[in-house]
Structure formats: C-alpha cells, structure tokens
Protein backbone atom coordinates (compact mmCIF):
# COMPACT_ATOMS: atom_id res chain seq x y z
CA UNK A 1 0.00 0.00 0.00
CA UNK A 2 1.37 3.41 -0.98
CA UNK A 3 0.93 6.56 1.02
CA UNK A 4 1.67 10.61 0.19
CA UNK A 5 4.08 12.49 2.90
CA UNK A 6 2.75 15.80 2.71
CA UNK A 7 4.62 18.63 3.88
CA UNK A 8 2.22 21.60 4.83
CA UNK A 9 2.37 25.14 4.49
CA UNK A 10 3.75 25.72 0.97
CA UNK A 11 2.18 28.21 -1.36
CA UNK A 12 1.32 27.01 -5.10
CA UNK A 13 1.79 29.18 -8.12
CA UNK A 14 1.67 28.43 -11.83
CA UNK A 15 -0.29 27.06 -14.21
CA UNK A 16 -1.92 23.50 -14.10
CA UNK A 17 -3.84 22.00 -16.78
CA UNK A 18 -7.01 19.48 -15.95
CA UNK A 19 -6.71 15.78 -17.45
CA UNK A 20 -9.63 14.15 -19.56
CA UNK A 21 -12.70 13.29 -17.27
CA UNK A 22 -12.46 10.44 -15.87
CA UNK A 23 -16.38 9.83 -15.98
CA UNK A 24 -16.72 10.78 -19.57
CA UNK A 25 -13.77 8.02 -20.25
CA UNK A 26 -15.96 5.07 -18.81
CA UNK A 27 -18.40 5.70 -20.77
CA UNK A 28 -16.93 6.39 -23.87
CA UNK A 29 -14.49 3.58 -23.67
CA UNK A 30 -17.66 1.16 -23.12
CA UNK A 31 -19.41 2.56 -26.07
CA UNK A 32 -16.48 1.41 -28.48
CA UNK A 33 -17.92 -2.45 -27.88
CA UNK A 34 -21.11 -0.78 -30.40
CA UNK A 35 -19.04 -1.65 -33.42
CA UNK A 36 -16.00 -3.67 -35.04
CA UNK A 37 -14.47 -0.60 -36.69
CA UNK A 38 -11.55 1.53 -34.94
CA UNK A 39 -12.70 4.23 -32.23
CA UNK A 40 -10.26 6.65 -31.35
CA UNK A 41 -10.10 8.25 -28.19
CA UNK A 42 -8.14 11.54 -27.30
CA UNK A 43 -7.20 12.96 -23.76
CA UNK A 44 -7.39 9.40 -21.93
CA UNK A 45 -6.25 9.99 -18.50
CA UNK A 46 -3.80 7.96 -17.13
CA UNK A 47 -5.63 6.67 -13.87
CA UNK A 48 -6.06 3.45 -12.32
CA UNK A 49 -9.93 3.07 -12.99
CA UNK A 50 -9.67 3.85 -16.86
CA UNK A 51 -6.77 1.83 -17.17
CA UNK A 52 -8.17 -1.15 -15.31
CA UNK A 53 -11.85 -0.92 -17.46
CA UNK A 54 -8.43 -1.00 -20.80
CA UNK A 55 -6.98 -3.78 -19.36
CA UNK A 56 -10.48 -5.12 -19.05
CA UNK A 57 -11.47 -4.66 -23.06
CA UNK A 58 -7.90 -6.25 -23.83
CA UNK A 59 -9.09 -9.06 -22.08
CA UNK A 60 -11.90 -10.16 -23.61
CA UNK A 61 -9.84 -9.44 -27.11
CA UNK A 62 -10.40 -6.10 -27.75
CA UNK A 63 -7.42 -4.76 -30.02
CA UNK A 64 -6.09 -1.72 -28.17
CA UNK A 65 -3.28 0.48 -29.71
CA UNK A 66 -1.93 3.38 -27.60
CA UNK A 67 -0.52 6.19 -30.12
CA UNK A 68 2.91 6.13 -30.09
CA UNK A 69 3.08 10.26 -30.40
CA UNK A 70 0.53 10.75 -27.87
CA UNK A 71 0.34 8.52 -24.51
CA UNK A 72 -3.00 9.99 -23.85
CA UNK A 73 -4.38 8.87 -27.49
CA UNK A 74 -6.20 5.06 -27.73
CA UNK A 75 -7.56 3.09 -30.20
CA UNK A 76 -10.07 0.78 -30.03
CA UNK A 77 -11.49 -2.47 -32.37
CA UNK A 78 -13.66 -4.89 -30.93
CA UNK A 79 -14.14 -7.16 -34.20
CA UNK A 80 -13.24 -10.20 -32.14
CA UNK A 81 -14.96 -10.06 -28.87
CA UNK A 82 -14.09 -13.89 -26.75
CA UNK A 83 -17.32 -14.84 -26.13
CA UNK A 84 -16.26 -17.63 -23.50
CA UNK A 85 -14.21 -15.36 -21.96
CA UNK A 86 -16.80 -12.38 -21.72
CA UNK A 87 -19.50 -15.69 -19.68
CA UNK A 88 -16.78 -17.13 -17.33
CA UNK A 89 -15.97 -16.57 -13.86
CA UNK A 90 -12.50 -15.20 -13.73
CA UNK A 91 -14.45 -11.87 -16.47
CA UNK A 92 -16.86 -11.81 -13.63
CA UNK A 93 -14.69 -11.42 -10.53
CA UNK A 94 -12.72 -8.98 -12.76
CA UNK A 95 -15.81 -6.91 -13.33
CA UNK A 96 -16.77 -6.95 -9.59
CA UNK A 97 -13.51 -5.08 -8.71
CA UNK A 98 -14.19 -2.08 -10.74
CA UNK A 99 -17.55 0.05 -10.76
CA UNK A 100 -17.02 1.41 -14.44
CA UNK A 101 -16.99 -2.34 -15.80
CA UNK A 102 -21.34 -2.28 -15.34
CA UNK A 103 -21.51 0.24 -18.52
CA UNK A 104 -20.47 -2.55 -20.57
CA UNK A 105 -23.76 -4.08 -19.94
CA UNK A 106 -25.69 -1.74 -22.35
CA UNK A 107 -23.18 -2.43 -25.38
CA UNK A 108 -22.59 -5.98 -25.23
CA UNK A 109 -26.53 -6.61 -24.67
CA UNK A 110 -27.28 -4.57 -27.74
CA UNK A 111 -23.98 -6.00 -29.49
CA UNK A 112 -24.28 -9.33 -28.39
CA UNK A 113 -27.94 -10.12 -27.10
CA UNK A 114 -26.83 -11.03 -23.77
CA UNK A 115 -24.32 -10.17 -20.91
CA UNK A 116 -23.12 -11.69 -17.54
CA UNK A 117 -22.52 -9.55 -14.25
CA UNK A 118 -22.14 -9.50 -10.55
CA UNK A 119 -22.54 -6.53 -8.28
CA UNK A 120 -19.40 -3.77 -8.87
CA UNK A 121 -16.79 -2.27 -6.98
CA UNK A 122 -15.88 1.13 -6.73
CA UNK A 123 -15.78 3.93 -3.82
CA UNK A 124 -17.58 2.99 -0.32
CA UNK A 125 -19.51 5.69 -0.17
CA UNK A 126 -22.78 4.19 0.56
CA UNK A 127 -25.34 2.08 -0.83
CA UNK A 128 -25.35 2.82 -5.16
CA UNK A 129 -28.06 0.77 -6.32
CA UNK A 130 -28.44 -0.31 -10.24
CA UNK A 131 -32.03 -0.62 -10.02
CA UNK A 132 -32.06 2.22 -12.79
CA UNK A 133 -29.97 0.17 -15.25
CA UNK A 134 -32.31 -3.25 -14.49
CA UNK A 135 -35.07 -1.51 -15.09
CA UNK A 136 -34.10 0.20 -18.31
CA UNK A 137 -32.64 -2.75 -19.68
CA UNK A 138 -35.97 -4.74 -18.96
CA UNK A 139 -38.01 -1.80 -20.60
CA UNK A 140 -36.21 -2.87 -23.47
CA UNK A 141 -37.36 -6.48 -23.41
CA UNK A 142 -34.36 -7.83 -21.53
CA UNK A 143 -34.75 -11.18 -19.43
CA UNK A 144 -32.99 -11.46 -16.23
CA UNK A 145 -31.75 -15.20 -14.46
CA UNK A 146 -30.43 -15.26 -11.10
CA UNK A 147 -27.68 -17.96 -11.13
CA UNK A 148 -27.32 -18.93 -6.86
CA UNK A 149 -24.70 -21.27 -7.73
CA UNK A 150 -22.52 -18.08 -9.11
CA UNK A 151 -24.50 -15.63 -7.58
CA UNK A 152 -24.09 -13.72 -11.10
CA UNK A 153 -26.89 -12.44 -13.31
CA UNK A 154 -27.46 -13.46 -17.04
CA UNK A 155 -28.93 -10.41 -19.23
CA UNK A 156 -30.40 -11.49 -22.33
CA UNK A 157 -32.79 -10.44 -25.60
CA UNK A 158 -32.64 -11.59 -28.95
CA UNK A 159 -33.84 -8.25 -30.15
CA UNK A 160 -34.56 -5.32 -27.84
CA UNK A 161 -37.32 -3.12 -28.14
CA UNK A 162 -37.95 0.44 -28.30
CA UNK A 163 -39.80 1.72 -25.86
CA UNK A 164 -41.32 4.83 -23.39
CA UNK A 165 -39.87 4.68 -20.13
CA UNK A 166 -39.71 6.99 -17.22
CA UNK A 167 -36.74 6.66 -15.19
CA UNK A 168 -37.07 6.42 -11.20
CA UNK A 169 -33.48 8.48 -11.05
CA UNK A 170 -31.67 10.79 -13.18
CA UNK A 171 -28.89 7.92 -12.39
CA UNK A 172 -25.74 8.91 -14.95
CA UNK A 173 -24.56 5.57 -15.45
CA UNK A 174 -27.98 4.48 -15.35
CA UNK A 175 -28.71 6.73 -18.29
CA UNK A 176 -25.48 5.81 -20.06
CA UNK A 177 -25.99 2.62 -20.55
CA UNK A 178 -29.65 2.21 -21.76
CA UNK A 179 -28.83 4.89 -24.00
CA UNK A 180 -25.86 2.35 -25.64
CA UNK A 181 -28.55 -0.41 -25.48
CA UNK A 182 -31.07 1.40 -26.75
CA UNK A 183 -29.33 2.33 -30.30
CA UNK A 184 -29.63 -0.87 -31.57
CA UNK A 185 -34.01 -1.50 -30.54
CA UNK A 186 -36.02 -1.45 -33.05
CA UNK A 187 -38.18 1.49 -33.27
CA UNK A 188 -37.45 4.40 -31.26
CA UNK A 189 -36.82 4.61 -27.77
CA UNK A 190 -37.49 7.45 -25.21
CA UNK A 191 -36.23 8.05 -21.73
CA UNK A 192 -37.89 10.78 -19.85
CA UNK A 193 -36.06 11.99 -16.79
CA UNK A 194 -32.33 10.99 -18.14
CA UNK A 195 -29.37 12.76 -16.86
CA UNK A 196 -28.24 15.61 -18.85
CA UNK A 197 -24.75 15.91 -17.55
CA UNK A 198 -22.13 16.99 -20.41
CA UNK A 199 -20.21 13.23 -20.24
CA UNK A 200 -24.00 11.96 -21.10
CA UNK A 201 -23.83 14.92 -23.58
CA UNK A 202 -20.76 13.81 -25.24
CA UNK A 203 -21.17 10.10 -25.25
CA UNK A 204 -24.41 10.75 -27.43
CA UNK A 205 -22.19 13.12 -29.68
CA UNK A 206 -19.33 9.98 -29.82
CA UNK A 207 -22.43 7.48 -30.85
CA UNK A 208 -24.26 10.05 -33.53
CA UNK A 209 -21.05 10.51 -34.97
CA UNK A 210 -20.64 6.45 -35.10
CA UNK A 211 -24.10 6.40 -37.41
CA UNK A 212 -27.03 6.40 -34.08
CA UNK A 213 -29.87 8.32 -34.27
CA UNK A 214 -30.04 10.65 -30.65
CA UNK A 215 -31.91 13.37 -30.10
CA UNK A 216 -32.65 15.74 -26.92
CA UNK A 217 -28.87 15.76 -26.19
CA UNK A 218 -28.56 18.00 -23.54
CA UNK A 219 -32.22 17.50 -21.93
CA UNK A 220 -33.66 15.25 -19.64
CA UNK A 221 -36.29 13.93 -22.73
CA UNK A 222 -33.66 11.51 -24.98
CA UNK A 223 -35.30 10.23 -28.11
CA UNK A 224 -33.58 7.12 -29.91
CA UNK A 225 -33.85 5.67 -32.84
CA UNK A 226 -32.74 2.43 -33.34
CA UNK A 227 -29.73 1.91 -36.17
CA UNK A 228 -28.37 -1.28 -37.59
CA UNK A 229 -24.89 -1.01 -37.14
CA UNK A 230 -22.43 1.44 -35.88
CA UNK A 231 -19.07 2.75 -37.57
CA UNK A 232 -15.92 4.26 -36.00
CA UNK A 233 -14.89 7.91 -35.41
CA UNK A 234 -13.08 9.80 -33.61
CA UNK A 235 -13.94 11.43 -29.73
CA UNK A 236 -12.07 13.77 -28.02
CA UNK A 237 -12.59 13.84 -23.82
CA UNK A 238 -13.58 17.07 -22.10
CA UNK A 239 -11.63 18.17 -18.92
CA UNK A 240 -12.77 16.68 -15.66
CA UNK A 241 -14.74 18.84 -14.09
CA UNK A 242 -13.91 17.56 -10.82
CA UNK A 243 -10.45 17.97 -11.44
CA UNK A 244 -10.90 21.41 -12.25
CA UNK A 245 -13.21 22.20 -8.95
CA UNK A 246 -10.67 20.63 -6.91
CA UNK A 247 -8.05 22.43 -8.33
CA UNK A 248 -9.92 25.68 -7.06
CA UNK A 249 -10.11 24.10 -3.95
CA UNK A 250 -6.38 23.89 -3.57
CA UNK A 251 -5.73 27.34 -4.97
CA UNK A 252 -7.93 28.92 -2.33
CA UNK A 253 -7.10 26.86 0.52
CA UNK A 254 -3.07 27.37 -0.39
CA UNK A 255 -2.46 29.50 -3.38
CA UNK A 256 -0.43 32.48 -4.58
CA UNK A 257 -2.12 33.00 -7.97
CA UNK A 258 -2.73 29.13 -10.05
CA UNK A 259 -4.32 29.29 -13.42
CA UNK A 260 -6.51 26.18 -14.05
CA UNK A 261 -5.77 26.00 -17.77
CA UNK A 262 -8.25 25.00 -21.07
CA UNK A 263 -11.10 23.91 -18.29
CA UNK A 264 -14.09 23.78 -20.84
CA UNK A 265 -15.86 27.06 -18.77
CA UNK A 266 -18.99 25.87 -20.59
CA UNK A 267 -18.78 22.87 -19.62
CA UNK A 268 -18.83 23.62 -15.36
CA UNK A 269 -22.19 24.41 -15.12
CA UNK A 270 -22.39 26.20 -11.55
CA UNK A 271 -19.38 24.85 -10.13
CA UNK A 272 -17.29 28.34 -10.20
CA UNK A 273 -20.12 30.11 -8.67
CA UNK A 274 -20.24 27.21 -5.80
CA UNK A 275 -16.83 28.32 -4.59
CA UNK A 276 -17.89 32.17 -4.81
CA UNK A 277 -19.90 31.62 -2.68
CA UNK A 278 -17.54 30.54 -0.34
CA UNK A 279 -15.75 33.61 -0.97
CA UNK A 280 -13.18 32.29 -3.08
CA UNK A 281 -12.57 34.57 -6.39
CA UNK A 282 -12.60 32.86 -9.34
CA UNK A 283 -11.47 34.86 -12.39
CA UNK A 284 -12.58 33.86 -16.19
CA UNK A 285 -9.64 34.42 -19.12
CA UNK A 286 -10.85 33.02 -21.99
CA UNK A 287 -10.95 28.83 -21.39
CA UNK A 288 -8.69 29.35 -18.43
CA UNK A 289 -9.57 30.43 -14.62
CA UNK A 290 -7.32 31.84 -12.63
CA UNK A 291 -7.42 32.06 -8.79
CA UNK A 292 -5.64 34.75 -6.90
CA UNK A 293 -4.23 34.68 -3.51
CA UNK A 294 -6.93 35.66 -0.99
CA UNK A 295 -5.84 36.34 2.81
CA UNK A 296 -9.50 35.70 3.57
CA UNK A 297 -12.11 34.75 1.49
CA UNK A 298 -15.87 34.99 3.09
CA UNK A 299 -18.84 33.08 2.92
CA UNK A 300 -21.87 34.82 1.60
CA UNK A 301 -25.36 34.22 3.27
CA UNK A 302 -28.46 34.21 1.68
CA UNK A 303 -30.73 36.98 1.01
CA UNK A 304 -32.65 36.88 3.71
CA UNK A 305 -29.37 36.54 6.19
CA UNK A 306 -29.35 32.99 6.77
CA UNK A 307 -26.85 30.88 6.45
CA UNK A 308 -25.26 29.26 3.01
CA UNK A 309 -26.15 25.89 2.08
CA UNK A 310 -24.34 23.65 -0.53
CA UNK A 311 -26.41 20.93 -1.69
CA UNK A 312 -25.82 18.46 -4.53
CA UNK A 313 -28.25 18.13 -6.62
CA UNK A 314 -28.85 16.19 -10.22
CA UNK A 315 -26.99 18.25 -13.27
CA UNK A 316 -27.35 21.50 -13.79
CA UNK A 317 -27.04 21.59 -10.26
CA UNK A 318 -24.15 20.97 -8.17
CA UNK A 319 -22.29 17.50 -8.56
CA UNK A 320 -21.53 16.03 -5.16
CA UNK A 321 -18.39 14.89 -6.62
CA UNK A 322 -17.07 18.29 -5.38
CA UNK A 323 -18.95 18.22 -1.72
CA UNK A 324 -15.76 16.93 -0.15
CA UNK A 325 -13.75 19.19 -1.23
CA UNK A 326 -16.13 22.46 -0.11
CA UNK A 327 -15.76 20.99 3.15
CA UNK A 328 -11.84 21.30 3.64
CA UNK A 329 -12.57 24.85 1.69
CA UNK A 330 -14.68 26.15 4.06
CA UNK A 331 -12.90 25.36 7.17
CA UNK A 332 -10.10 28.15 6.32
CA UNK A 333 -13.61 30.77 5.04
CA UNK A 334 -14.63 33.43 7.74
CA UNK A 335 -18.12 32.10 8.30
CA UNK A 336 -20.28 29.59 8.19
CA UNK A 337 -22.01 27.05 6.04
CA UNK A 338 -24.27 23.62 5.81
CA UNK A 339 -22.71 21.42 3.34
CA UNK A 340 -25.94 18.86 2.15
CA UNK A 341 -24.71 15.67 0.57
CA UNK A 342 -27.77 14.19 -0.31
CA UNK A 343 -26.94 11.05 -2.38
CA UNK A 344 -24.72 8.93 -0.55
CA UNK A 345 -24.72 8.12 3.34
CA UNK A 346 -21.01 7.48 4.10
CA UNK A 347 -19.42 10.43 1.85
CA UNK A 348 -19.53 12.39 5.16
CA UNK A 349 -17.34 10.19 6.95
CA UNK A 350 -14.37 11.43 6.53
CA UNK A 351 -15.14 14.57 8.43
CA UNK A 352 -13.81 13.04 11.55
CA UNK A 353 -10.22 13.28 10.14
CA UNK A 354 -10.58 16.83 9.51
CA UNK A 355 -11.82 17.72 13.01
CA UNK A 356 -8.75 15.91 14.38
CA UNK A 357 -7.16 18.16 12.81
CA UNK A 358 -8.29 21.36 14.32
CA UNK A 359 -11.47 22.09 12.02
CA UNK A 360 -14.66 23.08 13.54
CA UNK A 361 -17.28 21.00 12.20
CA UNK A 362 -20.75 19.53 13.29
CA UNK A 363 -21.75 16.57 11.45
CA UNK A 364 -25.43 16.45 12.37
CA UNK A 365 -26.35 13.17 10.41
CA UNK A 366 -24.80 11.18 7.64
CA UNK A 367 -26.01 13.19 5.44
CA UNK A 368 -25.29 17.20 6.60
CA UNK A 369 -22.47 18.52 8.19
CA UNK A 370 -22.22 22.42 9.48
CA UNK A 371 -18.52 24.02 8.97
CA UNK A 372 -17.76 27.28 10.88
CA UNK A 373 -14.55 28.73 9.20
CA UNK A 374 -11.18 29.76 11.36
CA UNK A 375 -11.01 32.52 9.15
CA UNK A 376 -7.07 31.70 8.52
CA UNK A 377 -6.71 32.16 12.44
CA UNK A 378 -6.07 28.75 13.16
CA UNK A 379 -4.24 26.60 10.54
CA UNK A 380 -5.10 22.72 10.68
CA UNK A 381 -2.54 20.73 12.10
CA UNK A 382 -0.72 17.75 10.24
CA UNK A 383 -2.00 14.25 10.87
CA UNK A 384 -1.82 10.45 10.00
CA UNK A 385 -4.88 10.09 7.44
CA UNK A 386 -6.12 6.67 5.18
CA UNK A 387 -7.93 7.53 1.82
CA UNK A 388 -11.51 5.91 2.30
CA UNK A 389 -12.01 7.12 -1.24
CA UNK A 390 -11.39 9.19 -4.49
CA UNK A 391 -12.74 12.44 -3.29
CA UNK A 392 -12.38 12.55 0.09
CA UNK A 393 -9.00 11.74 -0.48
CA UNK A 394 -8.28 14.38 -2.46
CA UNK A 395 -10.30 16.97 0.26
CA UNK A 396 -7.55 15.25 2.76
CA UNK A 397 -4.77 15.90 0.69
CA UNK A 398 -5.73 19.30 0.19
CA UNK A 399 -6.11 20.01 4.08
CA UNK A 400 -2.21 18.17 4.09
CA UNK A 401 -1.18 20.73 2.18
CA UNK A 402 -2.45 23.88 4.05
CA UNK A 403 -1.48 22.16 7.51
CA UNK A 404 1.21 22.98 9.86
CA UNK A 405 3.39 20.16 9.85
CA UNK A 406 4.16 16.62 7.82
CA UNK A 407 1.05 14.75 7.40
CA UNK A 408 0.72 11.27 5.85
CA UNK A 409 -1.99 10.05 3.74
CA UNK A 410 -2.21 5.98 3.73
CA UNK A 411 -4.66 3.98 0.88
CA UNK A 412 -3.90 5.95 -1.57
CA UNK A 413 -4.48 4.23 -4.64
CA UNK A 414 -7.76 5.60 -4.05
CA UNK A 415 -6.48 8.95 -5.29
CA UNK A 416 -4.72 7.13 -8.12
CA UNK A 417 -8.22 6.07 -9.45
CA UNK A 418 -8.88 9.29 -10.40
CA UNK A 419 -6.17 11.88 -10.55
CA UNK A 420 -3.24 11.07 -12.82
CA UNK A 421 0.24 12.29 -11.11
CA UNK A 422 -1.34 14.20 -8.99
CA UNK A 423 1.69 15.02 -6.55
CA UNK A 424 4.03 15.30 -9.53
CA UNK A 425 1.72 17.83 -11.00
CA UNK A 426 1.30 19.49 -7.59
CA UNK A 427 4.94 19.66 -6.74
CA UNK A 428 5.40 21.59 -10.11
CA UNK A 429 3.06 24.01 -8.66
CA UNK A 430 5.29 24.43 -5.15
CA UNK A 431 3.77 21.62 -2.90
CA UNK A 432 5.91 19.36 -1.51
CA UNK A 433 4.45 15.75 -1.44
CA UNK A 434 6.35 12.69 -1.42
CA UNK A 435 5.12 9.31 -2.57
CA UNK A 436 6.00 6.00 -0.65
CA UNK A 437 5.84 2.55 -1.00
C-alpha cells in the first residue's frame, strides 16, 4: 500500500492544466464495444480506474493500440470479442472489482444479445443501487436469471425493443448505458427523466457521430432511434470537471495565484459560482480560470441573512463529486455554512479526520455537516490520514497541504483512481508531497 508524505504550508503558483474526465472516459471507452471498426479516443487519463476498465477490453480481445506520439491517445477495435471469456468466472470477478466495468452491460446486450454480471466495486460511499440500469434494460425487453450457484446475473434479448420509459433516477450511469442499449431497438426509444450531464452529452455526440440516431442531447427527454450497425470515429474527452473544482479548492485553501488551464468554462455548469460563494474569487480568461491569492475569502449568506447551504443536486445543479472538497474549503472561510450531501450516506465520513485536525465541524447526520470557518486564524494541524475514497482523499490531501506540519496520507491508490500524477503535478506548482511505497 502506498501513502503521500505531505509537507504543509507551501504556497502554489503556476499554471496547471485538468486531465480528460475520468467519468466521460468510462463511458466512452464502453461505447467502443457498439461496433468492429476503430474508435479513437483523445485525452485518456492515465488513472487506475480507466486503465483497469483498458486492461479489461484487452481481455476479452479487444485490439487496443496506444498512439505512439501521444500517450493519452487510444484506439479501439472490438471485431473479435471472446465470447467464453466475456461468460466465465474469472471476467466476472474482474468486473466486480471495478464500478465502471457495469456500462459494458448496455453495449454488449445490444452487441451481443446477452451479458453476464455481478454486483461492482468502486468507492464505499454508501449504498449505489443499479435498479435504474435493471429496469431500463428490462423496458427494453431484456430477461434477467439469477444464477445462486454463481450468484451472477445473465442479461439477455434476442432483439430489444424500443420503448417509453420513465426513469425512477436521473442515475448517470444508469442513463449511459440504456442509451448504448437502446441504439440498436427497433423502433425508437425514449427516456424521460435521463441525466443531462455533459459526459452523457458527449457520449451521445461519440455514438451520432458512429451512425445512431439521438436526439434531446442536452435535456432530460432523450429520443432514440434504433440503427443497424455502428461505424468508427473519432472522440475527443472534455476536462474533468472535478479535477478542475478541486483544483480551485487547492488554490484557495493554499495559493499564490494558479491558473486552471483549457477547463471547458462551458462545460462547469455552476461549479465556479459554488466556490464564490464561499468567498473564493474565481477569475474567467478566456478557457482558463485563474485564482488569486486571498488572505481571507468569506462566505456569503443568503438573502434573507441565513446561512449558506451547498447541496448536490442532479446536473445543472451541483455534482456532489465536489462536496468533499467544499468541506476542507470552508474550514479556512470566515463564516459559516451547511454542506448537504444528499446522495450517498457514508461520503460524510471522513469529516472526523478533519476535526482531528483542528477544524470546527458539526456533522449532524450522515447526510449534513455544518462548517464554521477559522477565518485563517487557526491553521489545521498535520496528521496520520487513510484515503476511504477518491474524493475525500483528495479533500484530505488538500487540508495536508495547508497544515502545519508533515502529514501522511495511507490507501492511496484511491487517489490514483482518479487523478493522474497528482503530486508530480502538484509539486510543479510548489507543494511538496512525497510518494511511498
């Protein structure tokens, strides 16, 4: 197990550029099982959970050629998919170890008329149901079989269906995959209440370019046509918006002026105003933002005087991706602020770490948690930490950094799932952080 020694206190300055989204690549990646012909891919991050879903494609015979120029450049053929591989137990436990691998459900049931899975991995952050997926796929005229003796579910159709379906969540990978099963139904399919987040955005740009038929992009009403066969094209990933919101995060917790370059402002939806209103400035130059050195940044209150609350919410509202983050934020804001994470139960957690470390911070139920801010007169002190997952262990690192002291941060492949270098990139800024194995 690897762990970051973090030595606190040192101001960043520079310019940092956000990878490819990490989300968006899941997705996308999946959606290259639609056809035999070559998909290429552009801005790939280099993280553990897109190169484990890679690994995963290359498995079940996949051809996947990484551009020689460009190490962030794939290409992807499935014209040989191993059936026998893709229905045996050793694909299975594979898939279970990685969350991403259940949006290859929706392809190779539209691709192949049937698909095997077990429950996914991923974060433990709280129950994350698939209900939404099930559901969609059954709209479709998918039969499910329970195998005990496995404990693994067979999906199958011999043609799907379109159909009219209401989903009970604006679930994103819910969304994303009945959209990739739903391009080969006959007739035309429409799913009311889909997720409108730009990676669902741009994985229905990727499959219209491949020859589906998708329209609403960019609502919550998708209407789909089904299509034959697909063809290959090209895709290029947007920044990851999370990347770029925790990026703010660090500049405002211990920054002397960082531009967060070619962020796709578009693209961010309210998450720049979300930090305003923690006080933190956020300039706009162009694509770039740029966040100056604040001795105190102040949380604003509502109209009526009361105070601020942060809530997640379903796109365009405020991804709780970010939530952690906010958290470490405002402990260093004069004033305070309800943070609302209303999706998962456990994301909260991690809280406790931060109060041992000098924060001031009421977690009232799994759910809400109350931060008053030290207003830069007491600085967090440095602690021993463990990464209980991708964004909270970024929020920890981020407090690291702005402590007094050497802190160490345990587990954290975590991180590695979804930030690529992230202490090389970091230490170019003026942070000192110091992998070990």
């Amino acid at each position: 197990m690897a762990s970051f020694k973090i030595e606190g206190g040192h101001l960043l300055s520079g310019t940092i550029t956000p990878q490819g989204a990490k989300n968006e690549a899941l997705q996308v990646i999946c959606a290259t099982l639609l056809t035999s012909e070559p998909v290429t891919i552009h801005n790939i991050p280099n993280i553990r959970d897109v190169n484990n879903l890679i690994q995963l494609l290359r498995d079940i015979d996949v051809k996947v050629t990484r551009d020689n120029s460009d190490e962030h450049t794939y290409t992807f053929q499935a014209d040989q998919l191993d059936i026998r591989y893709l229905e045996s137990d050793e694909f299975v436990q594979k898939c279970a170890t990685l969350r991403g691998s259940v949006m290859m459900i929706g392809p190779l049931l539209a691709r192949m008329g049937k698909a095997v899975i077990t429950k996914p991995g991923g974060d433990k952050i709280g129950r994350r149901r698939l209900d939404t997926h099930f559901l969609g796929f059954k709209h479709l005229g998918a039969k499910f079989r329970h195998i005990e003796s496995r404990n693994v579910y067979e999906i199958g159709a011999r043609q799907l269906k379109g159909t009219y379906m209401l989903l009970d969540e604006a679930s994103v990978t819910g969304t994303a995959n009945i959209i990739m099963a739903a391009v080969f139904a006959e007739d035309t399919t429409t799913i009311y209440n889909a997720a409108c987040e730009p990676y669902i955005q741009q994985l229905c740009h990727l499959l219209n370019r491949m020859g589906a038929n998708i329209s609403g992009i960019g609502s919550n009403l998708l209407t789909i046509v089904g299509v034959k066969s697909l063809h290959g094209t090209e895709h290029r990933l947007l920044p990851d918006m999370i990347e770029v919101g925790s990026f703010i995060g660090m500049a405002a917790m211990c920054g002397n002026g960082v531009r967060i370059k070619d962020v796709s402002l578009k693209d961010l939806g309210i998450i720049p105003d979300a930090f305003r209103r923690l006080g933190v400035k956020v300039e706009v130059d162009g694509d770039d933002l740029f966040v100056p050195h604040q001795k105190h940044y102040v949380v604003d209150s509502f109209i009526d005087g009361t105070i601020m609350t942060l809530a997640d919410a379903p796109w365009p509202g405020l991804t709780p991706d970010l939530l952690s983050v906010m958290i470490v934020v405002a402990t260093q804001a004069r004033g305070s602020v309800l943070i609302h994470q209303k999706m998962f139960e456990s994301r909260l957690f991690f809280v406790d770490k931060l109060i041992d470390m000098g924060a001031q911070i009421i977690l009232c139920d799994p759910h809400r948690a109350v931060v008053v801010g030290h207003d830069r007169k007491m600085t967090l002190r440095a602690q021993r930490m463990s990464s209980p997952d991708i964004r909270a262990g970024i929020a920890l690192l981020i407090a690291a950094m702005s402590a007094n002291g050497t802190s160490t941060i345990s587990n954290i492949e975590q991180i590695d799932r979804g930030y690529e270098d992230i202490e090389g990139r970091l230490n170019a800024l003026g942070a000192k952080i110091e992998r070990k194995n």
